[in-house]
N, C-alpha and C. Protein backbone atom coordinates (compact mmCIF):
# COMPACT_ATOMS: atom_id res chain seq x y z
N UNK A 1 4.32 -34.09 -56.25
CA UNK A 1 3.63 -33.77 -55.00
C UNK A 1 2.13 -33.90 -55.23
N UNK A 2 1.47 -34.59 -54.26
CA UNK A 2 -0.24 -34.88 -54.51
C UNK A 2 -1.06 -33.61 -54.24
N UNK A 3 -0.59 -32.70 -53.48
CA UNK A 3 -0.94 -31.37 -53.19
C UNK A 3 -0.49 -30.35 -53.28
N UNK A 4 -0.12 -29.26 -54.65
CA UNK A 4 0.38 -28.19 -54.54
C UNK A 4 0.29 -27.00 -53.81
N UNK A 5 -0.71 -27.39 -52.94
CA UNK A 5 -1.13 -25.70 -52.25
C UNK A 5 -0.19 -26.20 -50.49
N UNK A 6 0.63 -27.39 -50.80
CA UNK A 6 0.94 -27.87 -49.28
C UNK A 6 2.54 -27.52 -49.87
N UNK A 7 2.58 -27.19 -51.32
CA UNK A 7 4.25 -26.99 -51.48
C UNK A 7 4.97 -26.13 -50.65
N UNK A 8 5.09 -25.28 -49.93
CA UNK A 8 5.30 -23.72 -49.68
C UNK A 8 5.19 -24.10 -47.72
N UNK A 9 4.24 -25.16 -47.45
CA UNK A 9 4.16 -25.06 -46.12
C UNK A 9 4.83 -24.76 -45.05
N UNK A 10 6.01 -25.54 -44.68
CA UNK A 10 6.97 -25.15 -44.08
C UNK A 10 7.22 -23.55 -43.79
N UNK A 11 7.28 -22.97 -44.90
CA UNK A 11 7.65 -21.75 -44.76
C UNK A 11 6.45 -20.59 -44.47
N UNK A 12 5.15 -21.31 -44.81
CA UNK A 12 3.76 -20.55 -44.15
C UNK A 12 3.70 -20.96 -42.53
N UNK A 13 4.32 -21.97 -41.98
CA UNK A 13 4.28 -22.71 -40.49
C UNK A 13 5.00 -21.24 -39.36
N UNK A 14 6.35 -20.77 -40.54
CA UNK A 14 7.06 -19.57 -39.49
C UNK A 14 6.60 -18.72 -38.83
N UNK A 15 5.37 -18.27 -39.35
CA UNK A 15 4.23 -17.19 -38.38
C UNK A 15 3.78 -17.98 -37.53
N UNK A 16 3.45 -19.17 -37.28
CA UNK A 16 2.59 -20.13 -36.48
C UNK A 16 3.48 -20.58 -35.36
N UNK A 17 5.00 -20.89 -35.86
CA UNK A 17 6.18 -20.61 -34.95
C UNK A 17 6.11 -20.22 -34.10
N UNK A 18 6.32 -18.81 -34.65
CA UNK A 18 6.46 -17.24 -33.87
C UNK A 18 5.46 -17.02 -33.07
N UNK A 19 4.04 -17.41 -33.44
CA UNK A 19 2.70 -17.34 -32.19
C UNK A 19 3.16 -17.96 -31.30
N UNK A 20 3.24 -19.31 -31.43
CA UNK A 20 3.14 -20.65 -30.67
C UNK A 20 4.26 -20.00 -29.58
N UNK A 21 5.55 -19.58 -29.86
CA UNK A 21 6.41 -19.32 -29.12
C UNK A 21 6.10 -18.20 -28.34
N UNK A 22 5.63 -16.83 -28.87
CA UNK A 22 5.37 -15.80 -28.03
C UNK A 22 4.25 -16.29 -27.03
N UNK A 23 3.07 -17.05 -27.05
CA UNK A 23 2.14 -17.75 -26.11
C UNK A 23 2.41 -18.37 -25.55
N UNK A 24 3.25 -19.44 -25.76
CA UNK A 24 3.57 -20.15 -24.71
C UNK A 24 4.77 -19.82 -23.72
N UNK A 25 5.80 -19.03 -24.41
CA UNK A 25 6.64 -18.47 -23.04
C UNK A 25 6.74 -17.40 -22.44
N UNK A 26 5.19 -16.51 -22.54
CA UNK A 26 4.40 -15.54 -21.82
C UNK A 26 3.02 -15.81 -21.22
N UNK A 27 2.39 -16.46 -21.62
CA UNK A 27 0.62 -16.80 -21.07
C UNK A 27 0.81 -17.69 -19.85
N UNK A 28 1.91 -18.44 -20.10
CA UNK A 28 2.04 -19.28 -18.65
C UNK A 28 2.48 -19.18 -17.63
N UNK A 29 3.77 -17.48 -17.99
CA UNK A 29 5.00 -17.67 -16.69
C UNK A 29 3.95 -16.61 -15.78
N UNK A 30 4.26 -17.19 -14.58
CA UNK A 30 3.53 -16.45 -13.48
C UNK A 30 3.96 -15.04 -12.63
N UNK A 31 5.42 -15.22 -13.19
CA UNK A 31 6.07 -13.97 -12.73
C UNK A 31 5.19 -12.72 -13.15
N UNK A 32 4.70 -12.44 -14.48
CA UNK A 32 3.81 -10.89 -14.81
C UNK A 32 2.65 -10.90 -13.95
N UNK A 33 2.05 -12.29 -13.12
CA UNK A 33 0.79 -11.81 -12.69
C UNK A 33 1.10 -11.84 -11.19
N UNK A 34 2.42 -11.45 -10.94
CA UNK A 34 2.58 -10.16 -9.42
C UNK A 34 2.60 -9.34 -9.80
N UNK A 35 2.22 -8.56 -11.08
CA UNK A 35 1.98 -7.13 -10.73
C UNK A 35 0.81 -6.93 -11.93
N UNK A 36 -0.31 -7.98 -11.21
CA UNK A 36 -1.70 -8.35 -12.21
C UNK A 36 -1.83 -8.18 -13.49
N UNK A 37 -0.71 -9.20 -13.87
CA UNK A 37 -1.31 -8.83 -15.90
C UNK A 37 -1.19 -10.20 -15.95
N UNK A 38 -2.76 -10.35 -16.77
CA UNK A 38 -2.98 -11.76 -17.28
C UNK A 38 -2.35 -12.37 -18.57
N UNK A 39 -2.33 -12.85 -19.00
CA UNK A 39 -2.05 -13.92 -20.09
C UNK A 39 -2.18 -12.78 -21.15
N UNK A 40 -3.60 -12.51 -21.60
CA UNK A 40 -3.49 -11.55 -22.76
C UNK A 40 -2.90 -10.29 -23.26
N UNK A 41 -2.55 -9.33 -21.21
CA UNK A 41 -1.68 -8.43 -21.11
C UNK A 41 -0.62 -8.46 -21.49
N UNK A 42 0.00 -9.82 -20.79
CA UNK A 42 1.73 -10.04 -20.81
C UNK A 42 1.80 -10.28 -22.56
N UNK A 43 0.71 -10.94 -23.28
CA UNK A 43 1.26 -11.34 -24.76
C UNK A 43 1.51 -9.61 -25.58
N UNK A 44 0.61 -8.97 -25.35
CA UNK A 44 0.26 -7.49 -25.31
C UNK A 44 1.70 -6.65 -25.00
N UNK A 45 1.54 -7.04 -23.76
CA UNK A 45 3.29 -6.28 -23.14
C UNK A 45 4.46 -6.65 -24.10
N UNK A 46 4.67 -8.03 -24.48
CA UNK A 46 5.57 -8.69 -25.57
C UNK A 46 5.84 -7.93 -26.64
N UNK A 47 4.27 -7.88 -27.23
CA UNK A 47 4.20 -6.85 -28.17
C UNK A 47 4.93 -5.83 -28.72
N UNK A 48 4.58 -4.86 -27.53
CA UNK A 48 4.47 -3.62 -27.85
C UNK A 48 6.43 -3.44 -27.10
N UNK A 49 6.72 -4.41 -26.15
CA UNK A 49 8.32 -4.33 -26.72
C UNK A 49 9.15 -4.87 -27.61
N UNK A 50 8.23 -5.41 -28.30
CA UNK A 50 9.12 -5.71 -29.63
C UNK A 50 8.68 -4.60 -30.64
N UNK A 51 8.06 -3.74 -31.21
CA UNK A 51 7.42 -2.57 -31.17
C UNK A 51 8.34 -1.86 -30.80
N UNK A 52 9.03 -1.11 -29.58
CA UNK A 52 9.95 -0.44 -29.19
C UNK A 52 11.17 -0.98 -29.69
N UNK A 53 11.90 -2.19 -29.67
CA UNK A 53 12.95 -2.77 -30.14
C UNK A 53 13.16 -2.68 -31.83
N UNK A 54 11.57 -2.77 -32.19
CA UNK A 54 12.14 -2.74 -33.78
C UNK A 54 12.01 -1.17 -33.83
N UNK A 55 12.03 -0.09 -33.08
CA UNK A 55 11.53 1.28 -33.91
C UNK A 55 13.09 1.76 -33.35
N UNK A 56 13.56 1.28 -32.36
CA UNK A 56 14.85 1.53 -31.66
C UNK A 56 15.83 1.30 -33.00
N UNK A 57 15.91 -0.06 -33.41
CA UNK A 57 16.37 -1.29 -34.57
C UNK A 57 16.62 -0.22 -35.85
N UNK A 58 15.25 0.00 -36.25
CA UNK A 58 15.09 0.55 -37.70
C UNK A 58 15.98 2.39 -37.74
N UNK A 59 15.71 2.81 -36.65
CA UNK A 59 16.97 3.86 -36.57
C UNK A 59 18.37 3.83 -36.11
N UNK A 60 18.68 2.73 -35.55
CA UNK A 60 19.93 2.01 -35.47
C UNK A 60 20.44 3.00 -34.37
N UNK A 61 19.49 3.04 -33.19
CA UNK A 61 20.01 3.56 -31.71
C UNK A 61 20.07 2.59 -30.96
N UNK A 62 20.92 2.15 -30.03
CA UNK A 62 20.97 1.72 -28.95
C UNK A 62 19.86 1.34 -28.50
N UNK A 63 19.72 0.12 -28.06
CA UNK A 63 18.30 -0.30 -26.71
C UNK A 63 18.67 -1.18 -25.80
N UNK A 64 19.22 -0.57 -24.65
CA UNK A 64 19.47 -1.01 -23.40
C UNK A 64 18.12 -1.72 -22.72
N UNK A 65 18.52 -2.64 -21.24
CA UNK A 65 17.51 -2.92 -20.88
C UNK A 65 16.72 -1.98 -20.10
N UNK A 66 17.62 -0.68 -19.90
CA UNK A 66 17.16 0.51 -19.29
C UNK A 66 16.44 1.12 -20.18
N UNK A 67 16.91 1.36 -21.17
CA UNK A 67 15.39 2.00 -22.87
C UNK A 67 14.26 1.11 -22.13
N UNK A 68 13.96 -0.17 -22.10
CA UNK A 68 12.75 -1.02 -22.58
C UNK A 68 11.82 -0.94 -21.09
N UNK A 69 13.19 -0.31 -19.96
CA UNK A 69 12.19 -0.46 -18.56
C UNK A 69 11.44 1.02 -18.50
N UNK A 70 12.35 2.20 -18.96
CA UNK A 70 11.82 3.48 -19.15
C UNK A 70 10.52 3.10 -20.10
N UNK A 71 10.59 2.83 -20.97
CA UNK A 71 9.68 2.18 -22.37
C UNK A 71 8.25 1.78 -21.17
N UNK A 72 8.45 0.60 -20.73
CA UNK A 72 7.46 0.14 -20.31
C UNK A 72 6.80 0.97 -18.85
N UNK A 73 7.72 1.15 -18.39
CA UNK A 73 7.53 2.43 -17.28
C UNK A 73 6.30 3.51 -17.96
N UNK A 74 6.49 4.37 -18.96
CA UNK A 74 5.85 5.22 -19.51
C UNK A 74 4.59 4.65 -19.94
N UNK A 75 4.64 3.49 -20.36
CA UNK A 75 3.41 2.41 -20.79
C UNK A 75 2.40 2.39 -19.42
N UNK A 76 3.13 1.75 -18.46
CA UNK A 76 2.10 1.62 -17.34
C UNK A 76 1.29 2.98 -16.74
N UNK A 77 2.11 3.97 -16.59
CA UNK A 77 1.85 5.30 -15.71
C UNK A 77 0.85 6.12 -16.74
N UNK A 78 1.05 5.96 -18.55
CA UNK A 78 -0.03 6.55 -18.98
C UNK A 78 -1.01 5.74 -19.72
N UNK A 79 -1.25 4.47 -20.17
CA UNK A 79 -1.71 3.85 -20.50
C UNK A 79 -2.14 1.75 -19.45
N UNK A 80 -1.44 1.30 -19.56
CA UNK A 80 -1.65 0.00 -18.31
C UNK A 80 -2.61 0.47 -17.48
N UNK A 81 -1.52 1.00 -16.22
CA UNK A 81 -2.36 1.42 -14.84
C UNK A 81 -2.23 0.49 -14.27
N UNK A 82 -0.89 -0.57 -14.37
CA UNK A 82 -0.81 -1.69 -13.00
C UNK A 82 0.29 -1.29 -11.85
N UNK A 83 0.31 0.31 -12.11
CA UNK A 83 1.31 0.96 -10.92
C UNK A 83 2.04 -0.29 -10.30
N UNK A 84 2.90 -0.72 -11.47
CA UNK A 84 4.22 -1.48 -11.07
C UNK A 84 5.14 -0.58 -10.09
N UNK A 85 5.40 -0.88 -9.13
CA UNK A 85 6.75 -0.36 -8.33
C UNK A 85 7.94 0.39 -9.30
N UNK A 86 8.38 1.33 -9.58
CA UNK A 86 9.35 2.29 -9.98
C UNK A 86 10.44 1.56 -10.14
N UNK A 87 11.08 0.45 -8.64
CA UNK A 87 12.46 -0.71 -8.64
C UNK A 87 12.14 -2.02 -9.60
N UNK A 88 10.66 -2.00 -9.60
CA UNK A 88 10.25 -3.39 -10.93
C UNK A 88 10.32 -2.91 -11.84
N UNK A 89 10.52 -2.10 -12.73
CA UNK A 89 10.44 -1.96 -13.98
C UNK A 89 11.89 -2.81 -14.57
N UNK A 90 13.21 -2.44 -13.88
CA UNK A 90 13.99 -3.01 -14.94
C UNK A 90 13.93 -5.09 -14.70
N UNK A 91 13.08 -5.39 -13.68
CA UNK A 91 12.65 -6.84 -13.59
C UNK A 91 12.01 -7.37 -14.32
N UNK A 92 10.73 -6.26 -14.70
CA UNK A 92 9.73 -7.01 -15.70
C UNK A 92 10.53 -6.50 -16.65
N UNK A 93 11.40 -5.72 -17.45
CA UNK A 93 12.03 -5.59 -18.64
C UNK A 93 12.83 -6.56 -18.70
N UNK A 94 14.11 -7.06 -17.55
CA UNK A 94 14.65 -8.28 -18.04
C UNK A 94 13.75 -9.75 -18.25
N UNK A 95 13.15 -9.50 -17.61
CA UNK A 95 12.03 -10.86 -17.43
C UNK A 95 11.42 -11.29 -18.82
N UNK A 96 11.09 -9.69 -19.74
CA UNK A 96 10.41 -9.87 -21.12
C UNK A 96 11.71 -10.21 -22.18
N UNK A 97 12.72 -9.67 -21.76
CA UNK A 97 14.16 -9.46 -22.93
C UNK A 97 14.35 -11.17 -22.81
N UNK A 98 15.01 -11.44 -21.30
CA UNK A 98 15.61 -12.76 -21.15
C UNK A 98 14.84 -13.82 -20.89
N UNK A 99 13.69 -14.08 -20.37
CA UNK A 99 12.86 -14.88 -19.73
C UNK A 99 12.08 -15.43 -21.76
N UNK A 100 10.94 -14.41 -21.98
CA UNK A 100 10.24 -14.55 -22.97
C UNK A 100 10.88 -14.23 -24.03
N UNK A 101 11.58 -13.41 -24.69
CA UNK A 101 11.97 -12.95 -26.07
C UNK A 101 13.58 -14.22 -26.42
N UNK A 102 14.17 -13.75 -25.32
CA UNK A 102 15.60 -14.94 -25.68
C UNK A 102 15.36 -16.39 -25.23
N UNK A 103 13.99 -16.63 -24.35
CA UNK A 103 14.25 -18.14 -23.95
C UNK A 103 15.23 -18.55 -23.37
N UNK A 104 15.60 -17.77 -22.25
CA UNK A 104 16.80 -18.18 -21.42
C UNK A 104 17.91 -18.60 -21.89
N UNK A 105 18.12 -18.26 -23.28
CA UNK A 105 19.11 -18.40 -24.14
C UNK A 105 19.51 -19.75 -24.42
N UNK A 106 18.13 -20.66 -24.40
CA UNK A 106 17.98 -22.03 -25.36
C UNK A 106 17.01 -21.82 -26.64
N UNK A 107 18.07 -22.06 -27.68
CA UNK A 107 17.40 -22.19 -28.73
C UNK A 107 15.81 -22.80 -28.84
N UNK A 108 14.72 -21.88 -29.59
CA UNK A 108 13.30 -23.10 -29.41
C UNK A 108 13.18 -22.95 -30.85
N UNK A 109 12.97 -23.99 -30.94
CA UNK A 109 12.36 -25.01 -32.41
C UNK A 109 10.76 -24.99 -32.71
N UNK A 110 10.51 -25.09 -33.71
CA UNK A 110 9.31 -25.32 -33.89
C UNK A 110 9.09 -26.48 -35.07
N UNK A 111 8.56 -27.68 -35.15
CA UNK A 111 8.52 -28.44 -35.63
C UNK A 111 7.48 -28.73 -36.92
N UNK A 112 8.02 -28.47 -38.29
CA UNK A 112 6.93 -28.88 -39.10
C UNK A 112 7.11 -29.93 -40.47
N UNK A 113 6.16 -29.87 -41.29
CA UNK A 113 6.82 -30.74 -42.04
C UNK A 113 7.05 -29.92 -43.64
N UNK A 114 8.08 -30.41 -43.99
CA UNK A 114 8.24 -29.97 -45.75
C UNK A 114 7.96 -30.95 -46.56
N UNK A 115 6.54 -30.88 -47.13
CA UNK A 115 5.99 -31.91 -48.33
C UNK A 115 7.15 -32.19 -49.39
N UNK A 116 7.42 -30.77 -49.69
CA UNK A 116 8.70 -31.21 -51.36
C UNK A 116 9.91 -31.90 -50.94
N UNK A 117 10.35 -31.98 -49.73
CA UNK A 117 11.26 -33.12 -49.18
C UNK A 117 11.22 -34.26 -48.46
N UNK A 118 9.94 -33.67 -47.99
CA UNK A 118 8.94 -35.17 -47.55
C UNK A 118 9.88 -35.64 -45.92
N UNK A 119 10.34 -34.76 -45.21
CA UNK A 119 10.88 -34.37 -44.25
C UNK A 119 10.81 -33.71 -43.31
N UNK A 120 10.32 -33.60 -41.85
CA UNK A 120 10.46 -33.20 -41.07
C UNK A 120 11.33 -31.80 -40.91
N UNK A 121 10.95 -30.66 -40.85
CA UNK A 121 12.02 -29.52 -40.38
C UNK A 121 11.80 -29.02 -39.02
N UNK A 122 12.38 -28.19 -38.66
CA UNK A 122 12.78 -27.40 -37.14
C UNK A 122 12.70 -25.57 -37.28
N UNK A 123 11.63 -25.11 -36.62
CA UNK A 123 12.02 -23.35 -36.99
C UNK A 123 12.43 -23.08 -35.83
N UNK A 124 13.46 -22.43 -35.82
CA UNK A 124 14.71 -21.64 -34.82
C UNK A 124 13.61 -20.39 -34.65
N UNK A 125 12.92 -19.91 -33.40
CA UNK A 125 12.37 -19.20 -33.44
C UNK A 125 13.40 -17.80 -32.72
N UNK A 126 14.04 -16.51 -33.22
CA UNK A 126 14.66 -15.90 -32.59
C UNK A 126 14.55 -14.29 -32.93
N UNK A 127 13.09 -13.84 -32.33
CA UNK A 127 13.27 -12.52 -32.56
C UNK A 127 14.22 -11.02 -32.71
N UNK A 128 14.60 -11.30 -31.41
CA UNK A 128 15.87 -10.75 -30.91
C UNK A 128 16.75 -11.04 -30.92
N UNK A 129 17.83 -10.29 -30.83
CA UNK A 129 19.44 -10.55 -30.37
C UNK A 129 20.12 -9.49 -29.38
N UNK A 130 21.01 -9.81 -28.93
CA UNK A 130 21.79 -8.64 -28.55
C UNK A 130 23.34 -8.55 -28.77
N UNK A 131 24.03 -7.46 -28.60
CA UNK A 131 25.24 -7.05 -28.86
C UNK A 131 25.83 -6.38 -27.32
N UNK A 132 27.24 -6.52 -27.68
CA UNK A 132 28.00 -5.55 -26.50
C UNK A 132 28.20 -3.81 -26.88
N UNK A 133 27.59 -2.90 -26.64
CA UNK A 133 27.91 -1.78 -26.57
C UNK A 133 28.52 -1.12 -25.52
N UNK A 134 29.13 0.15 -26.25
CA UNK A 134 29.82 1.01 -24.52
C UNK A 134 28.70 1.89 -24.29
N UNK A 135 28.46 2.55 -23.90
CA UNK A 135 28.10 3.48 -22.85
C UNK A 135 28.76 4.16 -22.09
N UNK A 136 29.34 5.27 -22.19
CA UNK A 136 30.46 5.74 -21.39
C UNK A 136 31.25 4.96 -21.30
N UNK A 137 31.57 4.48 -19.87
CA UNK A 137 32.94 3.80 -19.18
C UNK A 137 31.97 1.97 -19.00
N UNK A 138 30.93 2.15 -19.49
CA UNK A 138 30.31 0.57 -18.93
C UNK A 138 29.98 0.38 -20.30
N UNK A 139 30.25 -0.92 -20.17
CA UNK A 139 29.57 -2.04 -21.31
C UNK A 139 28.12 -2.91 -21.10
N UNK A 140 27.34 -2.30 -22.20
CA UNK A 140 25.98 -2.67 -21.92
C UNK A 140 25.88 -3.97 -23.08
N UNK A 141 24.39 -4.34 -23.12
CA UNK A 141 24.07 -4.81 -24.25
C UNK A 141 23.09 -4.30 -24.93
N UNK A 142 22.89 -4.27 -25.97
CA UNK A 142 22.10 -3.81 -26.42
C UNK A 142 21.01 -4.46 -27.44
N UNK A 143 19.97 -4.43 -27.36
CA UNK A 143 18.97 -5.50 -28.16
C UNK A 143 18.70 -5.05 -29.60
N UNK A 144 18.26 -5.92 -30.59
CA UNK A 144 17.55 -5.61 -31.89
C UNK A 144 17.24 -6.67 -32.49
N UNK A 145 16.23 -5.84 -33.38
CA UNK A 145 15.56 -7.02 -34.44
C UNK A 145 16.76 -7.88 -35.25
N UNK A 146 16.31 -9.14 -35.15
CA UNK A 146 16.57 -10.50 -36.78
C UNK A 146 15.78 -10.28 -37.86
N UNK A 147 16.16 -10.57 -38.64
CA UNK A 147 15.55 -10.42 -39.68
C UNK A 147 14.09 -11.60 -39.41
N UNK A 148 14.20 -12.23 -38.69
CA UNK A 148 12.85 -13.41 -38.06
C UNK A 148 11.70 -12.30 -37.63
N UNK A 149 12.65 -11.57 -36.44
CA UNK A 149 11.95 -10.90 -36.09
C UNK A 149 11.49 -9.58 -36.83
N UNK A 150 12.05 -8.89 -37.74
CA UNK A 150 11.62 -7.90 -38.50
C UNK A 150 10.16 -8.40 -39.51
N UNK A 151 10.36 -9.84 -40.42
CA UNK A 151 9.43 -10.43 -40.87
C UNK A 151 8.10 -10.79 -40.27
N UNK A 152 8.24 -10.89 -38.91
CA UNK A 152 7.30 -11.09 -38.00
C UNK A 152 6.48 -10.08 -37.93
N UNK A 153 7.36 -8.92 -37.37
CA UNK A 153 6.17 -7.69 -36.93
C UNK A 153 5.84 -7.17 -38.11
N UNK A 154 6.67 -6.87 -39.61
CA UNK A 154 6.07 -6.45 -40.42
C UNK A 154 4.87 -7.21 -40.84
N UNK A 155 4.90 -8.31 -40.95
CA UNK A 155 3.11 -9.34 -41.40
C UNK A 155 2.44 -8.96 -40.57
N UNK A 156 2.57 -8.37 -39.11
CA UNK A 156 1.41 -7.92 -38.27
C UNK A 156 0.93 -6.56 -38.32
N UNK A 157 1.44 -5.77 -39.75
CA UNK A 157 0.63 -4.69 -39.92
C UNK A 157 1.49 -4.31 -41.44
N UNK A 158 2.58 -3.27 -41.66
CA UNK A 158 3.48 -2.84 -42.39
C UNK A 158 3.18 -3.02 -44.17
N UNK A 159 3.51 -4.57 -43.79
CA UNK A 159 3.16 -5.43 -45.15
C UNK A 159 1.81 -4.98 -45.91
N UNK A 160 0.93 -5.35 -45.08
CA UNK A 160 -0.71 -5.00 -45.46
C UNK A 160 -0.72 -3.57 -45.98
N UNK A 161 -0.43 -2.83 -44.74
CA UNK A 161 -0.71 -1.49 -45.30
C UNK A 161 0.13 -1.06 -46.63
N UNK A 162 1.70 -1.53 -46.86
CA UNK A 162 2.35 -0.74 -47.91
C UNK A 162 1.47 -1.81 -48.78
N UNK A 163 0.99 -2.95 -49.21
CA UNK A 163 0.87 -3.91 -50.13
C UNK A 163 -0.77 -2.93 -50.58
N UNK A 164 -1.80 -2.14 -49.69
CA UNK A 164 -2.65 -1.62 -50.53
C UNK A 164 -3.70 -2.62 -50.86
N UNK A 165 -3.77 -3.81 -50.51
CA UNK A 165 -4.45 -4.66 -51.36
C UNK A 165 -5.63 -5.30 -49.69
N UNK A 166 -6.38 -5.59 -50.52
CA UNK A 166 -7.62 -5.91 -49.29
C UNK A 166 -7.63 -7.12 -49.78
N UNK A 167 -8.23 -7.81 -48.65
CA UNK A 167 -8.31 -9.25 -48.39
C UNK A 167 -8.45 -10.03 -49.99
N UNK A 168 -10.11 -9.20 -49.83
CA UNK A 168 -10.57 -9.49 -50.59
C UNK A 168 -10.21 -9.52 -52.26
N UNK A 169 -9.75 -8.87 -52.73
CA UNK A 169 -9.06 -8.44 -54.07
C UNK A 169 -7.81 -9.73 -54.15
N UNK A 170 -7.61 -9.74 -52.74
CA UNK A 170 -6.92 -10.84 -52.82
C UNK A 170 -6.87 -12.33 -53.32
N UNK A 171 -8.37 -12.71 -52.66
CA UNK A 171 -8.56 -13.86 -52.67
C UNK A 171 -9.58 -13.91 -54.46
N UNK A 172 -10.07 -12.65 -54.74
CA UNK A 172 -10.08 -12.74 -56.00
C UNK A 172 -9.16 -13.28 -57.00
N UNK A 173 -8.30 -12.63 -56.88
CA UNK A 173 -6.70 -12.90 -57.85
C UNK A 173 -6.27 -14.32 -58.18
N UNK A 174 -6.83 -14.73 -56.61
CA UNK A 174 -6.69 -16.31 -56.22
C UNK A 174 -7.29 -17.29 -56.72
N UNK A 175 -8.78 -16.71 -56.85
CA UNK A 175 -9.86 -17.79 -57.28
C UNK A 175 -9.29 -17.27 -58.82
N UNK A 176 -9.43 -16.53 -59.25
CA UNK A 176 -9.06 -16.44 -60.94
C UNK A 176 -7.48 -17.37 -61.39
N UNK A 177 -6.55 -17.35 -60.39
CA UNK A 177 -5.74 -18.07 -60.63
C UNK A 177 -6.01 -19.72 -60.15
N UNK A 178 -6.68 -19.44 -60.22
CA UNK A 178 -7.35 -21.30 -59.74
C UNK A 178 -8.35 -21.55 -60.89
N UNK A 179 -8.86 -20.83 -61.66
CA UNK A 179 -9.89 -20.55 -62.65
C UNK A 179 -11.26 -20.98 -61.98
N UNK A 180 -11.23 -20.29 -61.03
CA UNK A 180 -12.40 -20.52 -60.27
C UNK A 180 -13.36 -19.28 -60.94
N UNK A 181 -13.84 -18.88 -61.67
CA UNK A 181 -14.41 -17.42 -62.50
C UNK A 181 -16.23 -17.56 -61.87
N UNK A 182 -16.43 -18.31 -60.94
CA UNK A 182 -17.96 -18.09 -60.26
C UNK A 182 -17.81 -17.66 -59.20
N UNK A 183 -16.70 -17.73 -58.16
CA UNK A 183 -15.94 -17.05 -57.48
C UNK A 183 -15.93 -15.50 -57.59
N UNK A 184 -14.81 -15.63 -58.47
CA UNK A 184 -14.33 -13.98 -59.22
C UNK A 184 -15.72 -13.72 -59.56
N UNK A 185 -16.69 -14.14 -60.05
CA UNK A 185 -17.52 -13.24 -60.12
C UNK A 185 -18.57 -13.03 -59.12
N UNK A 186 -18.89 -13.41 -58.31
CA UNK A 186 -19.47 -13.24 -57.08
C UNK A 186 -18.58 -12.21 -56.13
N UNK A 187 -17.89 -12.29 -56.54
CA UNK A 187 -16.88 -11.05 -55.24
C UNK A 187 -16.92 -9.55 -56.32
């Protein structure tokens, strides 16, 4: 390979995936801005229910689409403030579950390349899933993290914090393993 720091790519592309996908099948759909949330809100709103889904996930309770509309319900009335209608909440919750998080239940790809095979690959981008649960006498579904999606939200905070290590110390380690030592010593 003519470039070792391009070995690994493919698999550094999966976060870039996972952006590309959460932006583009929330910043554009127009449905969130009837009840005025822009582009940066709705990516925001995404967020913070996947946030609820993985904290639901990691204690292994149930998350109906009724959890995520109560969820977001409580979001708007003490924090938002886009006094969504009380009957929209479980709309914009299916809208975020099925619309943005499942992709209308077509697989999306993300296209990159793998240098060490010198091949074209595809990332299956799929945060979520769901299952059939009961509920009393009705059968719901119920959502949770992939392991895609667990990897995801942990790099957006988790990781950092248990790893202890600052950027910087980082990119030290780095330049010394590159024997870059004017580097390392400037930091």
């Amino acid at each position: 390979m003519i470039y070792d720091f391009l070995k690994d790519f493919h698999r550094r592309t999966e976060i870039v995936a996972i952006v590309d996908f959460i932006t583009t099948r929330v910043s554009r759909k127009i449905k969130l801005r009837e009840y005025d949330i822009d582009g940066a809100e709705a990516i925001n709103l995404v967020m913070l229910v996947l946030c609820f889904i993985m904290e639901k996930s990691l204690v292994e309770e149930v998350c109906t689409k009724n959890d995520v509309a109560g969820f977001i319900r409580r979001l708007d009335v003490d924090y938002i403030k886009k006094n969504i209608p009380d009957e929209e909440y479980l709309n914009v919750a299916d809208f975020l579950i099925k619309d943005c998080l499942q992709n209308s239940g077509v697989p999306h790809y993300f296209r990159t390349f793998n240098f060490e095979t010198k091949k074209e690959e595809k990332i299956n981008v799929k945060l979520i899933d769901d299952k059939r649960v009961a509920i009393g006498n009705e059968s719901v579904y119920s959502y949770y993290m992939t392991p895609q999606g667990y990897k995801f939200m942990f790099n957006t905070l988790e990781i950092e914090d248990a790893l202890k290590v600052s950027i910087e110390q980082f990119k030290l380690s780095l330049s010394i393993k590159k024997r870059n030592f004017n580097a390392a010593r400037n930091n």
